[in-house]
PDB file of N, CA and C in Angstrom:
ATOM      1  N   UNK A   1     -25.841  78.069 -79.185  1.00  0.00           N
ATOM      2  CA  UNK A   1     -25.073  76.869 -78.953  1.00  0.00           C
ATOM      3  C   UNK A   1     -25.875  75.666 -79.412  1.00  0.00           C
ATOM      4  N   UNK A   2     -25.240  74.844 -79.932  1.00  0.00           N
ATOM      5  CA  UNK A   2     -25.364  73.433 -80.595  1.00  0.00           C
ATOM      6  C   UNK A   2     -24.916  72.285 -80.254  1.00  0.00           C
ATOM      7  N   UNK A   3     -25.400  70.956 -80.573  1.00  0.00           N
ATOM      8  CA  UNK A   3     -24.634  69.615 -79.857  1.00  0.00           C
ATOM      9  C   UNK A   3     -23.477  69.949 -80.841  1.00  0.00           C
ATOM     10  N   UNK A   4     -22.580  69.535 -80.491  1.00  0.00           N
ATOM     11  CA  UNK A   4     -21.129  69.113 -81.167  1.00  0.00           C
ATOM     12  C   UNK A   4     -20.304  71.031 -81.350  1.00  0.00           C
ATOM     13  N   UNK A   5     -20.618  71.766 -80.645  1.00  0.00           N
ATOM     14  CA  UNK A   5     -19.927  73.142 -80.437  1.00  0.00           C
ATOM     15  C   UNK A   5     -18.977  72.884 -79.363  1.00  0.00           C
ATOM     16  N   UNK A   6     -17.796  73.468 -79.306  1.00  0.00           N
ATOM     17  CA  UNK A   6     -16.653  73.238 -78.606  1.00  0.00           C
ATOM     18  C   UNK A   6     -16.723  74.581 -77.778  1.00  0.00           C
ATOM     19  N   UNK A   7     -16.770  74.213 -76.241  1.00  0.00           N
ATOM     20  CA  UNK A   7     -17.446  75.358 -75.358  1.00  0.00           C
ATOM     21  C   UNK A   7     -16.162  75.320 -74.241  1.00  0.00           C
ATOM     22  N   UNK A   8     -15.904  76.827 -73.498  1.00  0.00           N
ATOM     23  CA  UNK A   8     -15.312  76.586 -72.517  1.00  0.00           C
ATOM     24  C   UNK A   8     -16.077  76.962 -71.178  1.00  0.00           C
ATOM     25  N   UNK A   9     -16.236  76.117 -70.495  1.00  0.00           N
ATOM     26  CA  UNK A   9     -17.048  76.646 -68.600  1.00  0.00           C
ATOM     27  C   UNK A   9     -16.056  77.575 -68.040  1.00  0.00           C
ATOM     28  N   UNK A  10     -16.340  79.069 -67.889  1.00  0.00           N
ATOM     29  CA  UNK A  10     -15.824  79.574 -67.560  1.00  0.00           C
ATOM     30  C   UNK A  10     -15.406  79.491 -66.052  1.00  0.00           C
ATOM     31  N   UNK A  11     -15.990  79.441 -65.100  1.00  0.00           N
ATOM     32  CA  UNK A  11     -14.997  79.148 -63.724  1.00  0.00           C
ATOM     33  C   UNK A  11     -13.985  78.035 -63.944  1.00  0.00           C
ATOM     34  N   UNK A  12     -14.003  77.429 -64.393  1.00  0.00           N
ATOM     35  CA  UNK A  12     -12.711  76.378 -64.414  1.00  0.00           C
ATOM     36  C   UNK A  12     -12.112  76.414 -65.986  1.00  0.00           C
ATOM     37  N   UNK A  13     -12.626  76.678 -66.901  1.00  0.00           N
ATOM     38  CA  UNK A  13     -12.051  77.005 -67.892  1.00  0.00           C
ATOM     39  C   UNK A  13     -11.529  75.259 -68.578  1.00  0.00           C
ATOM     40  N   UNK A  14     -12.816  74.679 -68.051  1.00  0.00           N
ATOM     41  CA  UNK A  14     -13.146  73.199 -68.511  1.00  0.00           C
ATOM     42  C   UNK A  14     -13.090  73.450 -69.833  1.00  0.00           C
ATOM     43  N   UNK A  15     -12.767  72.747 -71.398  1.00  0.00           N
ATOM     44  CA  UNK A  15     -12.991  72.687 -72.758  1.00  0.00           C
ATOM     45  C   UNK A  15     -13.666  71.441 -73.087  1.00  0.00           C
ATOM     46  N   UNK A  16     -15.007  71.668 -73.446  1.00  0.00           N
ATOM     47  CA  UNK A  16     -15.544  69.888 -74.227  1.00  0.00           C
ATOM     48  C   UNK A  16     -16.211  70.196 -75.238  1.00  0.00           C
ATOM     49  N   UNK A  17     -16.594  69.361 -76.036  1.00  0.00           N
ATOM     50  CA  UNK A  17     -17.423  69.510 -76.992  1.00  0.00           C
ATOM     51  C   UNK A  17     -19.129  68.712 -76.243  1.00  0.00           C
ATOM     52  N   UNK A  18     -20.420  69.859 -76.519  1.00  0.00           N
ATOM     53  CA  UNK A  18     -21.660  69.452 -76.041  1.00  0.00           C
ATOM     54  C   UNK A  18     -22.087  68.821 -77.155  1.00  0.00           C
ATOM     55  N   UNK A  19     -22.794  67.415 -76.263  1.00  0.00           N
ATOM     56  CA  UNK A  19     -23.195  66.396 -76.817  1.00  0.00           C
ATOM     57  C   UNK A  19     -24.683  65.987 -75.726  1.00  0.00           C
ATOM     58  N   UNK A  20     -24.986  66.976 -75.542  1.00  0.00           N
ATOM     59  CA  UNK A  20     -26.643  67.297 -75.335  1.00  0.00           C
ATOM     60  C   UNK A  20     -26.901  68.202 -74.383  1.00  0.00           C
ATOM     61  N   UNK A  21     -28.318  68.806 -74.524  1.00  0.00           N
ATOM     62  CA  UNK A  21     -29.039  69.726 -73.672  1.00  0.00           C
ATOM     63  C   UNK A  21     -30.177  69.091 -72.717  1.00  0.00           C
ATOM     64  N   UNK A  22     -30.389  69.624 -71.931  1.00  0.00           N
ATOM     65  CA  UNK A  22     -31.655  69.452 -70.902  1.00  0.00           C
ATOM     66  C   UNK A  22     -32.057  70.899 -70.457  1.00  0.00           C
ATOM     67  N   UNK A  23     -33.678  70.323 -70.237  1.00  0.00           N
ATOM     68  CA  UNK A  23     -33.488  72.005 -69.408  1.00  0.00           C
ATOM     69  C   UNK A  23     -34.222  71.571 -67.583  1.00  0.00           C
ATOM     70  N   UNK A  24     -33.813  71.494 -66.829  1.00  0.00           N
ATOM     71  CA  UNK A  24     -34.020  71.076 -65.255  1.00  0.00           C
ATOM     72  C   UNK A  24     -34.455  72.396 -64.160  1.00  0.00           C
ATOM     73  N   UNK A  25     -35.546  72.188 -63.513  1.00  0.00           N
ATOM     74  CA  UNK A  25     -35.561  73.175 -62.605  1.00  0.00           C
ATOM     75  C   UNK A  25     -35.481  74.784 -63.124  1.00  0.00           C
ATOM     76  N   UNK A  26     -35.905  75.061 -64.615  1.00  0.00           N
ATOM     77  CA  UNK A  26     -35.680  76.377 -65.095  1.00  0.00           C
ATOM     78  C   UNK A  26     -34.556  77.036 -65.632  1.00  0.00           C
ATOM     79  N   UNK A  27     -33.646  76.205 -65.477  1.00  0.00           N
ATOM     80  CA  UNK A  27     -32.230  76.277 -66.290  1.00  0.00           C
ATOM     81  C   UNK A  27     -31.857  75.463 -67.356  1.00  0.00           C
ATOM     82  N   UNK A  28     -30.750  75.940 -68.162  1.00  0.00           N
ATOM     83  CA  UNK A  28     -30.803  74.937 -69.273  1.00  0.00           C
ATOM     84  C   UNK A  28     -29.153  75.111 -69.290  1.00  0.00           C
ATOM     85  N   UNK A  29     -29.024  73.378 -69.434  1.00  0.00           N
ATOM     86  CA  UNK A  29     -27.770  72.565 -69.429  1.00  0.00           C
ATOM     87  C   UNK A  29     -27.086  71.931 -70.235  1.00  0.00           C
ATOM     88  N   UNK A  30     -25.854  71.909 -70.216  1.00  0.00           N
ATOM     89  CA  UNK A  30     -25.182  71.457 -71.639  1.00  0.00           C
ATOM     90  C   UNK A  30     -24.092  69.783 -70.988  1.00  0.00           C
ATOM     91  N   UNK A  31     -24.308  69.138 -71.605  1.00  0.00           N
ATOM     92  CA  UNK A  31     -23.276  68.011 -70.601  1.00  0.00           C
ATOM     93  C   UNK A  31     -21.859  68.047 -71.839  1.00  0.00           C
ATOM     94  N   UNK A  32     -20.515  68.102 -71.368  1.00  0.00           N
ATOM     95  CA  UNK A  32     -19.683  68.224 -72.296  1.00  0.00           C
ATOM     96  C   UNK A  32     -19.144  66.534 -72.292  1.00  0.00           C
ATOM     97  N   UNK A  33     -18.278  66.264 -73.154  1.00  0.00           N
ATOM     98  CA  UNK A  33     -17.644  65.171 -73.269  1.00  0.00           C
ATOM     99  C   UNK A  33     -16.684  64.931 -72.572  1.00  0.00           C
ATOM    100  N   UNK A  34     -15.893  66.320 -72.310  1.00  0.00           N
ATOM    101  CA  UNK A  34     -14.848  66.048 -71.542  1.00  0.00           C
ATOM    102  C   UNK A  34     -14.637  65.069 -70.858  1.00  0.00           C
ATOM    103  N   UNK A  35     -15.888  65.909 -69.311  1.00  0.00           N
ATOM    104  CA  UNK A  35     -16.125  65.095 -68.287  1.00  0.00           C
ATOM    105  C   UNK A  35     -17.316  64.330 -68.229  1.00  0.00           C
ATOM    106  N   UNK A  36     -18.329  64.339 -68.978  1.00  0.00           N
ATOM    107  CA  UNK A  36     -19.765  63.745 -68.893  1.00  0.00           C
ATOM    108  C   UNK A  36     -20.325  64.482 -67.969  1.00  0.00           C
ATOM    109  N   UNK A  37     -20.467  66.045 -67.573  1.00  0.00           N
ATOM    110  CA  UNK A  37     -20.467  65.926 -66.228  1.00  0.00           C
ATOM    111  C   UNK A  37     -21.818  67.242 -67.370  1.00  0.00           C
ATOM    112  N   UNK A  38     -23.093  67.917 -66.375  1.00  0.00           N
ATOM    113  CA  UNK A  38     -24.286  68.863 -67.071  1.00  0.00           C
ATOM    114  C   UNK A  38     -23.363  70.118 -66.609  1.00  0.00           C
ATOM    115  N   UNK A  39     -23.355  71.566 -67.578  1.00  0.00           N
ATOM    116  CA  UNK A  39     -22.992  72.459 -66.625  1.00  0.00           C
ATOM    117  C   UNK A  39     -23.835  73.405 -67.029  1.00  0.00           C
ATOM    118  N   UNK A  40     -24.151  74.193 -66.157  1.00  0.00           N
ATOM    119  CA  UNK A  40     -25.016  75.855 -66.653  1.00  0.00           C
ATOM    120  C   UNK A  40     -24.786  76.293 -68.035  1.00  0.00           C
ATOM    121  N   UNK A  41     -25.782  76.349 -68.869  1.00  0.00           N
ATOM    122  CA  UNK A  41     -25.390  77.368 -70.303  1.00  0.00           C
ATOM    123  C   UNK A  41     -25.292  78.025 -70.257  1.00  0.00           C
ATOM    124  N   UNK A  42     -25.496  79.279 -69.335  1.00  0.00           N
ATOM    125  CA  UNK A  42     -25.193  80.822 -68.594  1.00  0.00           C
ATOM    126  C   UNK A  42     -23.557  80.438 -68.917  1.00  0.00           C
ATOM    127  N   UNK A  43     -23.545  79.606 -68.061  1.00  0.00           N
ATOM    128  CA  UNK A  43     -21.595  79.713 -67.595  1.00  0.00           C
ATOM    129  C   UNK A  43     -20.707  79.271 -68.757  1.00  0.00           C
ATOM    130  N   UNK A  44     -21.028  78.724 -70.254  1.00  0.00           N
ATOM    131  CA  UNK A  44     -20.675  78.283 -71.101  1.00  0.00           C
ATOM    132  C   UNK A  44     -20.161  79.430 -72.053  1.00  0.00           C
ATOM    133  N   UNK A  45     -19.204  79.794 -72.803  1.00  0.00           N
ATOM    134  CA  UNK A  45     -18.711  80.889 -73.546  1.00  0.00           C
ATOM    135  C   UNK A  45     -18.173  79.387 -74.990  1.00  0.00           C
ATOM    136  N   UNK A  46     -18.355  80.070 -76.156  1.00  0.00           N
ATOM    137  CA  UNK A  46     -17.836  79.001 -77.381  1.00  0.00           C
ATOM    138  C   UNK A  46     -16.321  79.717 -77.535  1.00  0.00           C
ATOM    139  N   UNK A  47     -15.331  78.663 -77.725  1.00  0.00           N
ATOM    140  CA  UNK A  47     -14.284  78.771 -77.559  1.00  0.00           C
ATOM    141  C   UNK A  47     -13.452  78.285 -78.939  1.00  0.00           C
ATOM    142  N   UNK A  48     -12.064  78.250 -79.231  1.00  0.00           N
ATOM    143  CA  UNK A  48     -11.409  78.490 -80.563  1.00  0.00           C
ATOM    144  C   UNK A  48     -11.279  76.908 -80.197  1.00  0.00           C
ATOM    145  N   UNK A  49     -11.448  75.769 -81.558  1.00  0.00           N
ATOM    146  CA  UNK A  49     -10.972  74.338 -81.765  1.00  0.00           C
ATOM    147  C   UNK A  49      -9.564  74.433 -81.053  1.00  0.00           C
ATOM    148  N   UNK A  50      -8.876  75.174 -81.312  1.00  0.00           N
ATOM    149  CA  UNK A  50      -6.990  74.479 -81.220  1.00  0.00           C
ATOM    150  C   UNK A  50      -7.258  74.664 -79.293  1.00  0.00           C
ATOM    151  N   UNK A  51      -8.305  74.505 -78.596  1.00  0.00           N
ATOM    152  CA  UNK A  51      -8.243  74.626 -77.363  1.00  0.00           C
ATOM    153  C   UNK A  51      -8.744  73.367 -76.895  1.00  0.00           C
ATOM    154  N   UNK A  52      -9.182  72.814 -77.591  1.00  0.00           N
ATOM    155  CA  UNK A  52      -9.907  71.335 -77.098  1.00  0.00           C
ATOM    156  C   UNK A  52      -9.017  70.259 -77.849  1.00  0.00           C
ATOM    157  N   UNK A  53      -9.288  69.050 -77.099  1.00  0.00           N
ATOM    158  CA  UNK A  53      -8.662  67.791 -76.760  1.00  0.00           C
ATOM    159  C   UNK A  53      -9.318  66.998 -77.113  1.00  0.00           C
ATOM    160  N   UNK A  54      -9.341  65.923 -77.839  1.00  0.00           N
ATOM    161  CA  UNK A  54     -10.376  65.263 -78.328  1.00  0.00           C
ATOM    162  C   UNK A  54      -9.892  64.221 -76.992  1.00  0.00           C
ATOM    163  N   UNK A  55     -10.805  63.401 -76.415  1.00  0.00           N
ATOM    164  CA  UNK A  55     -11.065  62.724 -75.204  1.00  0.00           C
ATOM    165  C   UNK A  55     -10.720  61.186 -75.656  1.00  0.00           C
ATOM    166  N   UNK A  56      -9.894  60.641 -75.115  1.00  0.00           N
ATOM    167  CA  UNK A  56      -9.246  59.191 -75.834  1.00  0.00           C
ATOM    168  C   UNK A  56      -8.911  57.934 -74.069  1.00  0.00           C
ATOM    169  N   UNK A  57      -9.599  56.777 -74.548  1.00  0.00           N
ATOM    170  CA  UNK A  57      -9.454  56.320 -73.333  1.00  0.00           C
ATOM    171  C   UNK A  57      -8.868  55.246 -73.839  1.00  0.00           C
ATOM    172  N   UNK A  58      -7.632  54.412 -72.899  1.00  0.00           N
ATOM    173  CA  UNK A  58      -6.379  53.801 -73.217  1.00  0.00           C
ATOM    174  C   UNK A  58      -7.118  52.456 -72.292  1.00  0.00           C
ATOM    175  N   UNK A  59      -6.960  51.570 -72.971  1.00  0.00           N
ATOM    176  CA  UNK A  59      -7.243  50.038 -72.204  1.00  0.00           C
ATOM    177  C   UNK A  59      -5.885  49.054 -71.998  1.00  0.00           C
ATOM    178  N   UNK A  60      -5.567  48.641 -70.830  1.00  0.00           N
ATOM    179  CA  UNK A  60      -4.507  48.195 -70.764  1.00  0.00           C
ATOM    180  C   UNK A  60      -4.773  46.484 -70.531  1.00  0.00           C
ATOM    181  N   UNK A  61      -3.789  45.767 -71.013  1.00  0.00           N
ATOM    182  CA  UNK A  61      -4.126  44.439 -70.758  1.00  0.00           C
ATOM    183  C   UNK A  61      -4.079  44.141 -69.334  1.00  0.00           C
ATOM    184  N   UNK A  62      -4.479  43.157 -68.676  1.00  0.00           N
ATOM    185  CA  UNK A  62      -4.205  42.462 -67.447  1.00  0.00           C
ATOM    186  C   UNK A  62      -4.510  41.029 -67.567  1.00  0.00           C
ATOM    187  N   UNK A  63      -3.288  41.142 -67.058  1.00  0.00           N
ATOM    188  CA  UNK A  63      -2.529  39.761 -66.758  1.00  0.00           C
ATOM    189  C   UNK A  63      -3.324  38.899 -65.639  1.00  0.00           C
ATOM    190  N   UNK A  64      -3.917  37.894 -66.039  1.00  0.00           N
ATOM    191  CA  UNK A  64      -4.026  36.846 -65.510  1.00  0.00           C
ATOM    192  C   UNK A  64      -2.996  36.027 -64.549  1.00  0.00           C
ATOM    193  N   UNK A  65      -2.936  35.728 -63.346  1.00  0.00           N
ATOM    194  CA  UNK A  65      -2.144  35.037 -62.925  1.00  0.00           C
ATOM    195  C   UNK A  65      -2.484  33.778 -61.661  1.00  0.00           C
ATOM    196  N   UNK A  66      -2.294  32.779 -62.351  1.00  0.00           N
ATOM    197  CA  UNK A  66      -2.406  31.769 -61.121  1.00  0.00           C
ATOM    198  C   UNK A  66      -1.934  31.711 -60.069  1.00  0.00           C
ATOM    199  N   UNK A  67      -2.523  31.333 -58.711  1.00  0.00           N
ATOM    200  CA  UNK A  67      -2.441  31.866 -57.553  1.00  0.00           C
ATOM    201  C   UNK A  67      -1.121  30.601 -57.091  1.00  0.00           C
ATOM    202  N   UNK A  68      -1.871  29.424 -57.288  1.00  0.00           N
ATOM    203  CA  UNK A  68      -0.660  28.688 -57.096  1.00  0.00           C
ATOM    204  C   UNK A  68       0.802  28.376 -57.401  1.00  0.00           C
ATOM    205  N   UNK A  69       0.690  29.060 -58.776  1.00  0.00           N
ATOM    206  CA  UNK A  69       1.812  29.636 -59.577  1.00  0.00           C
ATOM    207  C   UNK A  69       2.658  30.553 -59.101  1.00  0.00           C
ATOM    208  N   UNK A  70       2.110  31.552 -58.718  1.00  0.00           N
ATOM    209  CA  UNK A  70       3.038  33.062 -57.745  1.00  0.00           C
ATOM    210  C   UNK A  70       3.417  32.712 -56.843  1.00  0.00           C
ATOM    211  N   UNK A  71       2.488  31.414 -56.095  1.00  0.00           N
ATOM    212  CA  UNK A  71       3.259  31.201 -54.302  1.00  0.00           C
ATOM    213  C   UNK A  71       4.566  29.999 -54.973  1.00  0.00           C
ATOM    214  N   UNK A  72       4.845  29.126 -55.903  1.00  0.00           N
ATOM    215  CA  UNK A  72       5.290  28.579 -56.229  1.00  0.00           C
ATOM    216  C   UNK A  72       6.804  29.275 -56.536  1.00  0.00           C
ATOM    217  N   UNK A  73       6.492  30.527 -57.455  1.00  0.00           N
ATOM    218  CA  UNK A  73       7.270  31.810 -58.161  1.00  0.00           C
ATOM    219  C   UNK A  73       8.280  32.148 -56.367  1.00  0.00           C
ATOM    220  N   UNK A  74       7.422  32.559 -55.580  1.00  0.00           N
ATOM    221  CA  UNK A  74       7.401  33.229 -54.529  1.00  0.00           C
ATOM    222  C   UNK A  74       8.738  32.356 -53.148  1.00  0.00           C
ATOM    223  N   UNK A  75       8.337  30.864 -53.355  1.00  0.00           N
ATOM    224  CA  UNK A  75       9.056  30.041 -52.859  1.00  0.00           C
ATOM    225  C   UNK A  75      10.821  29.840 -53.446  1.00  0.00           C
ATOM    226  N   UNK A  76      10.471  29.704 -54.803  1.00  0.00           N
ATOM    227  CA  UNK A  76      11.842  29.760 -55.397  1.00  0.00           C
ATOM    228  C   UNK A  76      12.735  30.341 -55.380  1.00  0.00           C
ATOM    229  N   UNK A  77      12.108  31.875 -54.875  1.00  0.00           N
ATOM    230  CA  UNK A  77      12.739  32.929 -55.065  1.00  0.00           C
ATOM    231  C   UNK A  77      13.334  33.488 -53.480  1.00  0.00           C
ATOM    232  N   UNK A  78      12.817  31.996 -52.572  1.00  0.00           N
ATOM    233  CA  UNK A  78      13.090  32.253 -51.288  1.00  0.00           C
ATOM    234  C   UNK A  78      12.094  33.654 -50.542  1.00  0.00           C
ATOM    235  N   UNK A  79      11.032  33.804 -51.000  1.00  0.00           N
ATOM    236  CA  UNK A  79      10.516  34.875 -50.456  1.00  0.00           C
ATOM    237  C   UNK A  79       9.976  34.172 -49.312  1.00  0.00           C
ATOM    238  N   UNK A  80       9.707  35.006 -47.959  1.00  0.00           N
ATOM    239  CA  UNK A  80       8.800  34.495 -47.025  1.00  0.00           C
ATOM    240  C   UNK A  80       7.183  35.280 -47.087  1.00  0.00           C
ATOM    241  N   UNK A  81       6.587  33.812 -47.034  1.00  0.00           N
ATOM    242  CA  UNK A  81       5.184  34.267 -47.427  1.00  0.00           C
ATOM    243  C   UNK A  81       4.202  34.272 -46.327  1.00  0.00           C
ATOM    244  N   UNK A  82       4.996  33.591 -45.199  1.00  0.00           N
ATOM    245  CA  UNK A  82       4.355  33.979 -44.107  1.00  0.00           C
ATOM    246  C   UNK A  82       3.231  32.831 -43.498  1.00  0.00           C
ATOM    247  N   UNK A  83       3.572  31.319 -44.136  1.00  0.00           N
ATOM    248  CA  UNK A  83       2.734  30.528 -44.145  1.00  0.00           C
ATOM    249  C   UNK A  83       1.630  30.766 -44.623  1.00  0.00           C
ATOM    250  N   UNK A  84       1.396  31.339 -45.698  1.00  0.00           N
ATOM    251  CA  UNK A  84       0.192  31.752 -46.548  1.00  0.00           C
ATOM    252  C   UNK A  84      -0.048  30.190 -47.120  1.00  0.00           C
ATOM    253  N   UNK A  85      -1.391  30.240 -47.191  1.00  0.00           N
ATOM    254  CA  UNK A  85      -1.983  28.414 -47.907  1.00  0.00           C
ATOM    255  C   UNK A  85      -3.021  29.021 -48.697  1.00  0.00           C
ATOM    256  N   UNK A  86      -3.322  28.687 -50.128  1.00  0.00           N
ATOM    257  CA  UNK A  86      -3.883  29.051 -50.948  1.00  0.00           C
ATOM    258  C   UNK A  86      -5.245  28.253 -50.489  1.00  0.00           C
ATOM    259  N   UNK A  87      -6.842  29.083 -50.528  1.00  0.00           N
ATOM    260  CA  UNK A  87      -7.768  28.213 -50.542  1.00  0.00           C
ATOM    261  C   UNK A  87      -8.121  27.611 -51.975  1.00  0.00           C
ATOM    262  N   UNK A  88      -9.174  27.079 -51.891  1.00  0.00           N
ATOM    263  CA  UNK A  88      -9.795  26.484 -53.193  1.00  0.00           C
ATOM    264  C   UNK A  88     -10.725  27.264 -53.501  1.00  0.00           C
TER     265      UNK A  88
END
C-alpha cells in the first residue's frame, strides 16, 4: 500500500483514498481522506476505483442580517416579540 491507493477498512467497509502513513505504538497506520480519521493497515484491504467517492465540501452563503432590521421586519408583520429591545 501507497499514499494515494484507494483502500476499503474492512469492519465498516469505510472507502478513502490514503494520504499518509505513521507507524505509533508498533502498528502502522493509514489516515484516509474520507474521514481524516488513522486506521489499522492490518484492517485495510485495496479496493476497485468505481467504489470510492471523491470527497467534495459545499460552502453555503450566509446571510448577514441586521438586528434592528428583523425586529422592524418582525413588527410589520404584527409578530409578537415579546418586548424584546435590541442592545448595542
Amino acid at each position: 500500500m501507497q499514499v494515494d491507493d484507494i483502500v476499503k477498512y474492512l469492519p465498516t467497509s469505510t472507502v478513502g483514498k490514503i494520504t499518509g502513513f505513521r507507524e505509533q505504538d508498533g502498528r502502522n497506520w493509514a489516515r484516509l481522506d474520507f474521514t481524516g480519521l488513522w486506521y489499522d493497515v492490518s484492517l485495510l484491504t485495496p479496493c476497485d476505483a468505481s467504489e470510492y467517492k471523491t470527497v467534495s465540501v459545499k460552502y453555503r452563503e450566509v446571510k448577514s442580517v441586521d438586528l434592528q432590521s428583523a425586529i422592524d421586519s418582525m413588527k410589520k408583520e404584527d409578530v409578537d416579540i415579546g418586548g424584546f429591545s435590541p442592545t448595542a
